[in-house]
Protein backbone atom coordinates (compact mmCIF):
# COMPACT_ATOMS: atom_id res chain seq x y z
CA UNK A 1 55.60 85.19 125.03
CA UNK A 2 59.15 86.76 126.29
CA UNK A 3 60.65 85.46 122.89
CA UNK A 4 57.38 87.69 121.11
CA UNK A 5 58.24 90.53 122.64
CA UNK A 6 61.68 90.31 122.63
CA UNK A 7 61.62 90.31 118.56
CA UNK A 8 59.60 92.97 118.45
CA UNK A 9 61.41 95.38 121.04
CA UNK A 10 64.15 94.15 118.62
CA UNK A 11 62.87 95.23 115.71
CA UNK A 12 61.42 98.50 117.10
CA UNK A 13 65.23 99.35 118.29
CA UNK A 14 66.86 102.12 116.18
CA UNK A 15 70.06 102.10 118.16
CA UNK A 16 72.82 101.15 115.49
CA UNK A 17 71.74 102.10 112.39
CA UNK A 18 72.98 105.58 111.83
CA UNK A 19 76.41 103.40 112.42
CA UNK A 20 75.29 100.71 110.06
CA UNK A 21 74.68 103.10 107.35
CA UNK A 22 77.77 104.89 108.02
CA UNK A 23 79.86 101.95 107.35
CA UNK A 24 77.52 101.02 103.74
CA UNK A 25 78.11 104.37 102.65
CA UNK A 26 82.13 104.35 103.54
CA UNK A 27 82.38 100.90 101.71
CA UNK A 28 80.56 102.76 98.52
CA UNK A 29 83.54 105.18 98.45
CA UNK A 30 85.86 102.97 98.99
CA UNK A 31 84.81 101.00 95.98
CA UNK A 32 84.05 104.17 93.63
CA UNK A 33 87.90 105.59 94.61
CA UNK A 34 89.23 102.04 94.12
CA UNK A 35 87.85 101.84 90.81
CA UNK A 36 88.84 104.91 89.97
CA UNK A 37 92.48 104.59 91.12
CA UNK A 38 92.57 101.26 90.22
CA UNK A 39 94.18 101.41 86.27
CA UNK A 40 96.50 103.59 87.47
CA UNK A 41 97.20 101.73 90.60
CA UNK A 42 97.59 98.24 88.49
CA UNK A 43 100.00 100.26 85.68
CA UNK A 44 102.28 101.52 88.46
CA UNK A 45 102.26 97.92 90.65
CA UNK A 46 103.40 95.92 87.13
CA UNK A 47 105.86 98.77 86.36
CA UNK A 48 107.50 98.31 89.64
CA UNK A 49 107.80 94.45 89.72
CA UNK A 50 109.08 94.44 85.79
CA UNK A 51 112.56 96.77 87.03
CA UNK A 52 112.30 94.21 90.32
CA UNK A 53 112.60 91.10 88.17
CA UNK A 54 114.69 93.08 85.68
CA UNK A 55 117.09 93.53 88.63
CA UNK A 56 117.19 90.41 89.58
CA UNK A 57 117.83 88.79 86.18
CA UNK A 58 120.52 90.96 85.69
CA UNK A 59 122.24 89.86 89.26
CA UNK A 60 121.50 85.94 88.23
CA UNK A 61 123.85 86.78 84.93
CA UNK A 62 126.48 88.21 86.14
């Protein structure tokens, strides 16, 4: 009977969850800003490693 009432003090037990939901809705605007930012973010990346392998091309020829 311990193991009974052990689940249901358990699942009575509040402490937590203003945490728990805290974190959900922190992930949820995490996601919305990356996928707002996230074009721009994948335009700048690819700009950056095209002059990066430019550069290094250009050092291989001469």
């Amino acid at each position: 009977m311990n193991l009974v009432r052990g689940i249901r003090r358990f699942s009575r037990d509040e402490a937590g969850v203003t945490a728990l939901e805290y974190g959900i809705l922190a992930a949820v605007v995490a996601v919305v800003i990356g996928g707002v930012f996230s074009t721009q973010m994948s335009t700048t990346v690819t700009s950056i490693f095209s002059k990066v392998s430019a550069a290094v091309t250009n050092v291989k020829t001469q």
